[in-house]
PDB file of N, CA and C in Angstrom:
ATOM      1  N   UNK A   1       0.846  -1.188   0.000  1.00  0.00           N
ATOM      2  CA  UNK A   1       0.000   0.000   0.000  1.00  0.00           C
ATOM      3  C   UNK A   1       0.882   1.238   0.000  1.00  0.00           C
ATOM      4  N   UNK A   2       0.925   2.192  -0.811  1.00  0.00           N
ATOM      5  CA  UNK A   2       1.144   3.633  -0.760  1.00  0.00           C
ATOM      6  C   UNK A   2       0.494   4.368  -0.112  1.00  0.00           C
ATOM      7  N   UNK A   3       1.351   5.509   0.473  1.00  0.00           N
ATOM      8  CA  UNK A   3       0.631   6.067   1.630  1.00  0.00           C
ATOM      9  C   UNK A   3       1.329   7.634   0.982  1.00  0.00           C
ATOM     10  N   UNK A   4       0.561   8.868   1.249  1.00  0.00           N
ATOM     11  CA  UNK A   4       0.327   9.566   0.643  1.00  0.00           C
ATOM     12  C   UNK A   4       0.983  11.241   1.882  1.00  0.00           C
ATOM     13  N   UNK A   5       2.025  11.734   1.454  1.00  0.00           N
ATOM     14  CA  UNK A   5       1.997  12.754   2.376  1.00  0.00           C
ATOM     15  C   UNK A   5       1.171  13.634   2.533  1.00  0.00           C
ATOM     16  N   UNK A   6       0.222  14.297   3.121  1.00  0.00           N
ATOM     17  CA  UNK A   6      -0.450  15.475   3.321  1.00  0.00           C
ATOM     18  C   UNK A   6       0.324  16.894   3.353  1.00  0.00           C
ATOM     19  N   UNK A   7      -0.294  18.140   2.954  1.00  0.00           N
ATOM     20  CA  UNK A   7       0.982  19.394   3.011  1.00  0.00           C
ATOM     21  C   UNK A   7       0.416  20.018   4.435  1.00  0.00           C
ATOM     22  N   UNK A   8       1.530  20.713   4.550  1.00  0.00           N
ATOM     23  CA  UNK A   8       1.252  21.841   5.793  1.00  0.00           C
ATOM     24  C   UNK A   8      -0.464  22.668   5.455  1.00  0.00           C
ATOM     25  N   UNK A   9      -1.555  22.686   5.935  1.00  0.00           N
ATOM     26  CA  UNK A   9      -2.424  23.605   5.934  1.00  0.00           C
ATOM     27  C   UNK A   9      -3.406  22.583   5.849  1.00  0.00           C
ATOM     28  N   UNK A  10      -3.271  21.230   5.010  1.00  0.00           N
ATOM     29  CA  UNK A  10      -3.995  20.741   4.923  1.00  0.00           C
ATOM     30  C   UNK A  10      -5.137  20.307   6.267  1.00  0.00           C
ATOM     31  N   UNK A  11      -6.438  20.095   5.621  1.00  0.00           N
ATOM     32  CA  UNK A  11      -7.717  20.186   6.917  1.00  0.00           C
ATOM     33  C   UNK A  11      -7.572  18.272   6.516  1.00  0.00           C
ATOM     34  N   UNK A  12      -7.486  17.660   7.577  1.00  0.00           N
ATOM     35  CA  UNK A  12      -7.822  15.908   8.149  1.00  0.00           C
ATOM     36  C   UNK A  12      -8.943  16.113   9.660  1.00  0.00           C
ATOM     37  N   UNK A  13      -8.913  14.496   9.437  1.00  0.00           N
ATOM     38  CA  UNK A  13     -10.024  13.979  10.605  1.00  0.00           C
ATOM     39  C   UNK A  13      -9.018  12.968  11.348  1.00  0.00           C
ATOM     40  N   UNK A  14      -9.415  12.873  13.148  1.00  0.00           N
ATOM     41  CA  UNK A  14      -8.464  12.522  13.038  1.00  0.00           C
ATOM     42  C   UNK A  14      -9.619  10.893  13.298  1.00  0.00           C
ATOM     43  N   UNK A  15      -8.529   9.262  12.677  1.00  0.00           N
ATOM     44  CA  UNK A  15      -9.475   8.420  12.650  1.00  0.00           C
ATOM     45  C   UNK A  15      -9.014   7.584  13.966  1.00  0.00           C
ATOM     46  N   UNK A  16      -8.008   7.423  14.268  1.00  0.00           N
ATOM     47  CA  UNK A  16      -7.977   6.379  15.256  1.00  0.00           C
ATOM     48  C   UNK A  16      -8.317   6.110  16.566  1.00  0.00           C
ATOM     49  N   UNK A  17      -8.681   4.711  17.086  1.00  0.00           N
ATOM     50  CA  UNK A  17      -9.173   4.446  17.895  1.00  0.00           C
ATOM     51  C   UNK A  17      -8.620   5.341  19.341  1.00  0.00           C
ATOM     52  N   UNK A  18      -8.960   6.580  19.586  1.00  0.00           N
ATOM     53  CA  UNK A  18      -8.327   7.427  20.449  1.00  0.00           C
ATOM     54  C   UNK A  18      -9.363   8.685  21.278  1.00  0.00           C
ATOM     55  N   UNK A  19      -9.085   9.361  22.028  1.00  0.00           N
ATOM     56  CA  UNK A  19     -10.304  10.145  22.674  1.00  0.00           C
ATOM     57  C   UNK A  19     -10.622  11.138  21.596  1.00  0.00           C
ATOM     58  N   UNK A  20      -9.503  11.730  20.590  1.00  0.00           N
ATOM     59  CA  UNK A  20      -9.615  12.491  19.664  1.00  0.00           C
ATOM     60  C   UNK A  20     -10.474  11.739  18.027  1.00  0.00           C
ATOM     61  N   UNK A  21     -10.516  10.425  18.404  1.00  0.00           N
ATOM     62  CA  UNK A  21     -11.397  10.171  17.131  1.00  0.00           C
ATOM     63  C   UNK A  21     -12.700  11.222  16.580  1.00  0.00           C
ATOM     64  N   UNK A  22     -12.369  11.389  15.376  1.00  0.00           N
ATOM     65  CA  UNK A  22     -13.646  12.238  14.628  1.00  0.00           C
ATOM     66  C   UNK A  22     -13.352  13.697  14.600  1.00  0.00           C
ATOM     67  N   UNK A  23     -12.266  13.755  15.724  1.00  0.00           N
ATOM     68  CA  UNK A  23     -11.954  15.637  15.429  1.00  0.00           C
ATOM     69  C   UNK A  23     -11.197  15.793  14.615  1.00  0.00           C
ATOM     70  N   UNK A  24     -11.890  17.168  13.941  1.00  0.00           N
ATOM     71  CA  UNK A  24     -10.872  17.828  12.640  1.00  0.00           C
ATOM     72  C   UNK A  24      -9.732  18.518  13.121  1.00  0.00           C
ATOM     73  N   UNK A  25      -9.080  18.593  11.983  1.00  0.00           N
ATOM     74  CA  UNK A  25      -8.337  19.947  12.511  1.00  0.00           C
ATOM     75  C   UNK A  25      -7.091  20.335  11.385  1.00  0.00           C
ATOM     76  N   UNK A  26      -6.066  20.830  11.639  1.00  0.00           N
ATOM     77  CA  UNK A  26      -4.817  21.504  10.681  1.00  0.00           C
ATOM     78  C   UNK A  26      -3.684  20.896  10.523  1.00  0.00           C
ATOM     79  N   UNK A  27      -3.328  20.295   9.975  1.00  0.00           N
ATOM     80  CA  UNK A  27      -1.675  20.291   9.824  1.00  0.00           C
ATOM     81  C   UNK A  27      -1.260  20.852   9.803  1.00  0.00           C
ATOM     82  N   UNK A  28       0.272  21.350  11.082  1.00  0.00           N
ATOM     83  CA  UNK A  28       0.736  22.418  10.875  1.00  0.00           C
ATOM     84  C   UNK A  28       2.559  22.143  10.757  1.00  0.00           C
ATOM     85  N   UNK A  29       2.594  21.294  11.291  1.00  0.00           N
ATOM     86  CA  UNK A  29       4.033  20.702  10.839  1.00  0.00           C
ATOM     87  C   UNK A  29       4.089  18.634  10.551  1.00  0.00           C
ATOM     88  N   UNK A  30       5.136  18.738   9.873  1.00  0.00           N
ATOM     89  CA  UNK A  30       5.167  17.411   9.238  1.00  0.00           C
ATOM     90  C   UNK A  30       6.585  16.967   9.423  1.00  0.00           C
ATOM     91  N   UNK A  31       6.735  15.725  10.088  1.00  0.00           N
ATOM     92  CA  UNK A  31       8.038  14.956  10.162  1.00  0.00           C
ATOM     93  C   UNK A  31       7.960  13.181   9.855  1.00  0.00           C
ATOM     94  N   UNK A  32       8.864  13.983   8.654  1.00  0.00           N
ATOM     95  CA  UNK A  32       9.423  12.176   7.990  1.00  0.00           C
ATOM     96  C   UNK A  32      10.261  11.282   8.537  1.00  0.00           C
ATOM     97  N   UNK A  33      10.065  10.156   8.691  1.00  0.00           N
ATOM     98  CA  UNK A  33      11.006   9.141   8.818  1.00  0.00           C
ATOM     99  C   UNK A  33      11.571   7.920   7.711  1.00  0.00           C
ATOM    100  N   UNK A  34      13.051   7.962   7.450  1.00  0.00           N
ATOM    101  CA  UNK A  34      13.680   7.614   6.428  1.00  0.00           C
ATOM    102  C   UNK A  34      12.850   6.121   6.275  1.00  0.00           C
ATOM    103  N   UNK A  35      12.314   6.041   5.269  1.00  0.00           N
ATOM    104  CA  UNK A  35      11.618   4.625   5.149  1.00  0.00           C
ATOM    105  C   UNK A  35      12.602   3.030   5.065  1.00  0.00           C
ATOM    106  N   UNK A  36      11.999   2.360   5.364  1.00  0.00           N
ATOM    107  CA  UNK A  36      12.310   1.070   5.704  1.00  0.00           C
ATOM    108  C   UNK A  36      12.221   0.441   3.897  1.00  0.00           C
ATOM    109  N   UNK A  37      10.969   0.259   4.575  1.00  0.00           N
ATOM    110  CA  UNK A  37      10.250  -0.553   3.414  1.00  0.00           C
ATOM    111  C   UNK A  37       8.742   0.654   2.443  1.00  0.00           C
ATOM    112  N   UNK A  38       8.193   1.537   3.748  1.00  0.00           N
ATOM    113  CA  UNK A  38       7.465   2.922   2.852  1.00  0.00           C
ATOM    114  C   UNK A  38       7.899   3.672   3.643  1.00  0.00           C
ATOM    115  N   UNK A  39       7.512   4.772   3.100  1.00  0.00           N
ATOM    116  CA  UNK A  39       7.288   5.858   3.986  1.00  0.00           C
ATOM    117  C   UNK A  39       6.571   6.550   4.635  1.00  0.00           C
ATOM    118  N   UNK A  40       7.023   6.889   6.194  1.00  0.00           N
ATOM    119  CA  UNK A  40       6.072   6.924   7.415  1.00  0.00           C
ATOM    120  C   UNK A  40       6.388   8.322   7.775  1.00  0.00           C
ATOM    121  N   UNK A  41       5.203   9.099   7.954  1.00  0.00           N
ATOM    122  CA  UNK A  41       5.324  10.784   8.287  1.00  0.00           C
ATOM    123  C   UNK A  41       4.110  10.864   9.683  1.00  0.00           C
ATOM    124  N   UNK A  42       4.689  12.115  10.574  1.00  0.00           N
ATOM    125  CA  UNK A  42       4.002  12.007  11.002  1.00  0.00           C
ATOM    126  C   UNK A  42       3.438  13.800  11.745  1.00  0.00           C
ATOM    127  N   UNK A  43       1.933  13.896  11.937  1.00  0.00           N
ATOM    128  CA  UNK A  43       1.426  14.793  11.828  1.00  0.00           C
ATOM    129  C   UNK A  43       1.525  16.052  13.093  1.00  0.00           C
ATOM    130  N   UNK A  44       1.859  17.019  13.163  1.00  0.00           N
ATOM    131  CA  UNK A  44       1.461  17.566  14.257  1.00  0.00           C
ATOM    132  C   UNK A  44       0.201  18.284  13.871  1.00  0.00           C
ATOM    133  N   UNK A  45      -0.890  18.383  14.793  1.00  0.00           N
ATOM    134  CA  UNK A  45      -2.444  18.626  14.128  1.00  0.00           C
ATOM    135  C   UNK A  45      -2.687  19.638  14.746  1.00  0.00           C
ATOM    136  N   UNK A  46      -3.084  20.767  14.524  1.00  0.00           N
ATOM    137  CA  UNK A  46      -3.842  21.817  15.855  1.00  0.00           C
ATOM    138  C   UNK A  46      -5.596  21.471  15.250  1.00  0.00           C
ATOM    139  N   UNK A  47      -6.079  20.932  16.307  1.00  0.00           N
ATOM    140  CA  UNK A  47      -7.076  20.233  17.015  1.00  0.00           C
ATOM    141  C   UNK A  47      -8.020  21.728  16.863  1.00  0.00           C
ATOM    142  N   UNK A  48      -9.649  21.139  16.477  1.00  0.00           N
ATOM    143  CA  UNK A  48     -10.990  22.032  16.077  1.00  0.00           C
ATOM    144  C   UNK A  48     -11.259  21.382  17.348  1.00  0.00           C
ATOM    145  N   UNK A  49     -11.904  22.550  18.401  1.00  0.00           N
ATOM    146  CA  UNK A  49     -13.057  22.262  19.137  1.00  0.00           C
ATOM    147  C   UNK A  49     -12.261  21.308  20.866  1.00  0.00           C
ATOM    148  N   UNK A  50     -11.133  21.598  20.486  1.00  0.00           N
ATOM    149  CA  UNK A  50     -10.735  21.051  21.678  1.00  0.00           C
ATOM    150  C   UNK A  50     -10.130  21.917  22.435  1.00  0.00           C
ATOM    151  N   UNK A  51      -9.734  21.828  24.092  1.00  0.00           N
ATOM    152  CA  UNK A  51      -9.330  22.685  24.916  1.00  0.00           C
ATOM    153  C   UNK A  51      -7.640  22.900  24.851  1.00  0.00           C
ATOM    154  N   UNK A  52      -6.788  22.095  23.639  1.00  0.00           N
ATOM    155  CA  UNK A  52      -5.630  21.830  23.912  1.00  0.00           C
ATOM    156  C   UNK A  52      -5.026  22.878  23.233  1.00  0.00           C
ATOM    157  N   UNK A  53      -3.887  23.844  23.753  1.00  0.00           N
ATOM    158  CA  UNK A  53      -3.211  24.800  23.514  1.00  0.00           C
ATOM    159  C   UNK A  53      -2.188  24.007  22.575  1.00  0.00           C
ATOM    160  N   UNK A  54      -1.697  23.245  22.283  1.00  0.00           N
ATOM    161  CA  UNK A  54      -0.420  23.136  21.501  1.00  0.00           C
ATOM    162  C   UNK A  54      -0.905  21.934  20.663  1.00  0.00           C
ATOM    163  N   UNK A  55      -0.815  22.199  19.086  1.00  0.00           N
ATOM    164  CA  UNK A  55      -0.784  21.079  18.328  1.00  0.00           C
ATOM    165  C   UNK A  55      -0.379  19.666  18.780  1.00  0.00           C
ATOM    166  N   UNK A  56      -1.337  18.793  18.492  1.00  0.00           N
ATOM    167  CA  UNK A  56      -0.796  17.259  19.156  1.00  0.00           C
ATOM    168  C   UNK A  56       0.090  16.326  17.594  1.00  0.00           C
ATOM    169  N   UNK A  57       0.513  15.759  17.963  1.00  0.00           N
ATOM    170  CA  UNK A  57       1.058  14.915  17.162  1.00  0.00           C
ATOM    171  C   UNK A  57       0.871  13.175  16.799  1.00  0.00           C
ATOM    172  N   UNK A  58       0.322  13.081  15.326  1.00  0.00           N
ATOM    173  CA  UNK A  58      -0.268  11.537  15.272  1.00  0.00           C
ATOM    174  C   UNK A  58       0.195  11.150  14.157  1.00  0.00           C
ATOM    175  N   UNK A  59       1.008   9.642  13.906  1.00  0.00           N
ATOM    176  CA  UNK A  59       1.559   8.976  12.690  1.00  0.00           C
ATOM    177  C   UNK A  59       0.059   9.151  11.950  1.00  0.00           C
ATOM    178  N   UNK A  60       0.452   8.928  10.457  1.00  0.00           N
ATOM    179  CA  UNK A  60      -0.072   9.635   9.001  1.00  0.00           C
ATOM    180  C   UNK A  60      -1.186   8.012   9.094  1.00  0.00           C
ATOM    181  N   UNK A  61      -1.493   7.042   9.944  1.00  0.00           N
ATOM    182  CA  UNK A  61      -2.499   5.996   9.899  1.00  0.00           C
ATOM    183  C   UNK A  61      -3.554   6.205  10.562  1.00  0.00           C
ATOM    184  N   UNK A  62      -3.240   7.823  11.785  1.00  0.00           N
ATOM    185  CA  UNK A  62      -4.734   7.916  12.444  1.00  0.00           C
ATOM    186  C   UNK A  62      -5.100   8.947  11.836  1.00  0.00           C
ATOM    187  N   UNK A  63      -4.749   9.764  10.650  1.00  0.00           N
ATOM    188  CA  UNK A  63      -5.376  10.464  10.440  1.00  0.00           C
ATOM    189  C   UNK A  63      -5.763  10.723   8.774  1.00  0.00           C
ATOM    190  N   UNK A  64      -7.128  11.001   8.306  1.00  0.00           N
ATOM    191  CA  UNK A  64      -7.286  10.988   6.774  1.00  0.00           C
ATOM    192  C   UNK A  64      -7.555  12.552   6.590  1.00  0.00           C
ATOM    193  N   UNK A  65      -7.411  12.616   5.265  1.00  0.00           N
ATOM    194  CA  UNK A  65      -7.697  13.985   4.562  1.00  0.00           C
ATOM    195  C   UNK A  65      -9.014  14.150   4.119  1.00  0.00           C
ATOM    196  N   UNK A  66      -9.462  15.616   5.063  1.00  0.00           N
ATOM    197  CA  UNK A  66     -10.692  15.388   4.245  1.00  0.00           C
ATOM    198  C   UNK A  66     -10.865  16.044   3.265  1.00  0.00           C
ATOM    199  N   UNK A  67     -11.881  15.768   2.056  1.00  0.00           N
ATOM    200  CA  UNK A  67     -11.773  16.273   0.721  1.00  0.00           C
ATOM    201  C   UNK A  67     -13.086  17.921   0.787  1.00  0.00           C
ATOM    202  N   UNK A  68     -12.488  18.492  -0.132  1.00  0.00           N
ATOM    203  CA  UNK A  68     -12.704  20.081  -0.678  1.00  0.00           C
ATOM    204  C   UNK A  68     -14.478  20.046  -0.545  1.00  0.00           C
ATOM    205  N   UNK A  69     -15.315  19.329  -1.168  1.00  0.00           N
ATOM    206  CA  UNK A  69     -16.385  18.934  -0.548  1.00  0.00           C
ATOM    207  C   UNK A  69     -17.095  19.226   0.870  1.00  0.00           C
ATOM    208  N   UNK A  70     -15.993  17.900   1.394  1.00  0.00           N
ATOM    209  CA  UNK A  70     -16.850  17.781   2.896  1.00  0.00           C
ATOM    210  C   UNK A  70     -16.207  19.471   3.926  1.00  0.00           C
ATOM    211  N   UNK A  71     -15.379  19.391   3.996  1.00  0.00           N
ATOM    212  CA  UNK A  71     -15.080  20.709   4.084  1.00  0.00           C
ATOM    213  C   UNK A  71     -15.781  21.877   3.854  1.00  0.00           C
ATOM    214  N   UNK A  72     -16.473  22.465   2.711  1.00  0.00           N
ATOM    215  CA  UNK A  72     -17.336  23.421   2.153  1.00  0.00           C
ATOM    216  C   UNK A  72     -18.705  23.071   2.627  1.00  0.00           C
ATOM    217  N   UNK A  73     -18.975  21.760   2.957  1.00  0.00           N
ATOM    218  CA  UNK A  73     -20.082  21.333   3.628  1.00  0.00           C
ATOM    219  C   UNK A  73     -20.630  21.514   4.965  1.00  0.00           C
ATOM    220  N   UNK A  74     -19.704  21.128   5.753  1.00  0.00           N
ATOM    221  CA  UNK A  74     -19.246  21.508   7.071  1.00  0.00           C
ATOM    222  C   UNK A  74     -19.500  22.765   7.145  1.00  0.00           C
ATOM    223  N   UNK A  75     -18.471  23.344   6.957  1.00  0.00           N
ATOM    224  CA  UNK A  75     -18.349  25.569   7.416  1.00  0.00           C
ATOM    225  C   UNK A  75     -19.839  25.748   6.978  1.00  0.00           C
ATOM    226  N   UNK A  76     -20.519  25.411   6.041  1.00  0.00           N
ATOM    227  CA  UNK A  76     -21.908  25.856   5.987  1.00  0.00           C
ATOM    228  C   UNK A  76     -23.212  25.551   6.519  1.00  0.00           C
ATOM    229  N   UNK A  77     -22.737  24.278   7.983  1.00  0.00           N
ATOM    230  CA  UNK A  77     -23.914  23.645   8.315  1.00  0.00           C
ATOM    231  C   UNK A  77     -24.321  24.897   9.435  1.00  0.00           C
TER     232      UNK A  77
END
């Protein structure tokens, strides 16, 4: 499987089994690790709707991108 870097600004959800499942939020910095066998990046997120002052940080498997769509959907509900 190919796995796909996300850029700085980009808006994700975050998915994994965690207290933060389902919250959106920002990518605001990104750190690679020299791949093995793929390559593994991982996210620091500043978090929508949560009380946490400092971007958290989650490998690129708990979190998906959400698309231009759901996004424009959202801000208008």
């Amino acid at each position: 499987m190919k796995s796909h870097m996300f850029s700085v600004g980009s808006r994700v959800r975050v998915v994994s089994y965690s207290p933060y499942r389902g919250i959106r939020g920002t990518v605001r910095t990104i750190h690679n690790i020299p791949p093995l066998e793929e390559p593994f990046w991982f996210y620091q997120i500043e978090l929508e709707g949560t009380h946490m002052q400092e971007p958290v940080w989650f490998p690129s498997e708990e979190v998906e991108l959400l698309s231009p769509f759901e996004n424009s959907s959202l801000e208008h509900v």
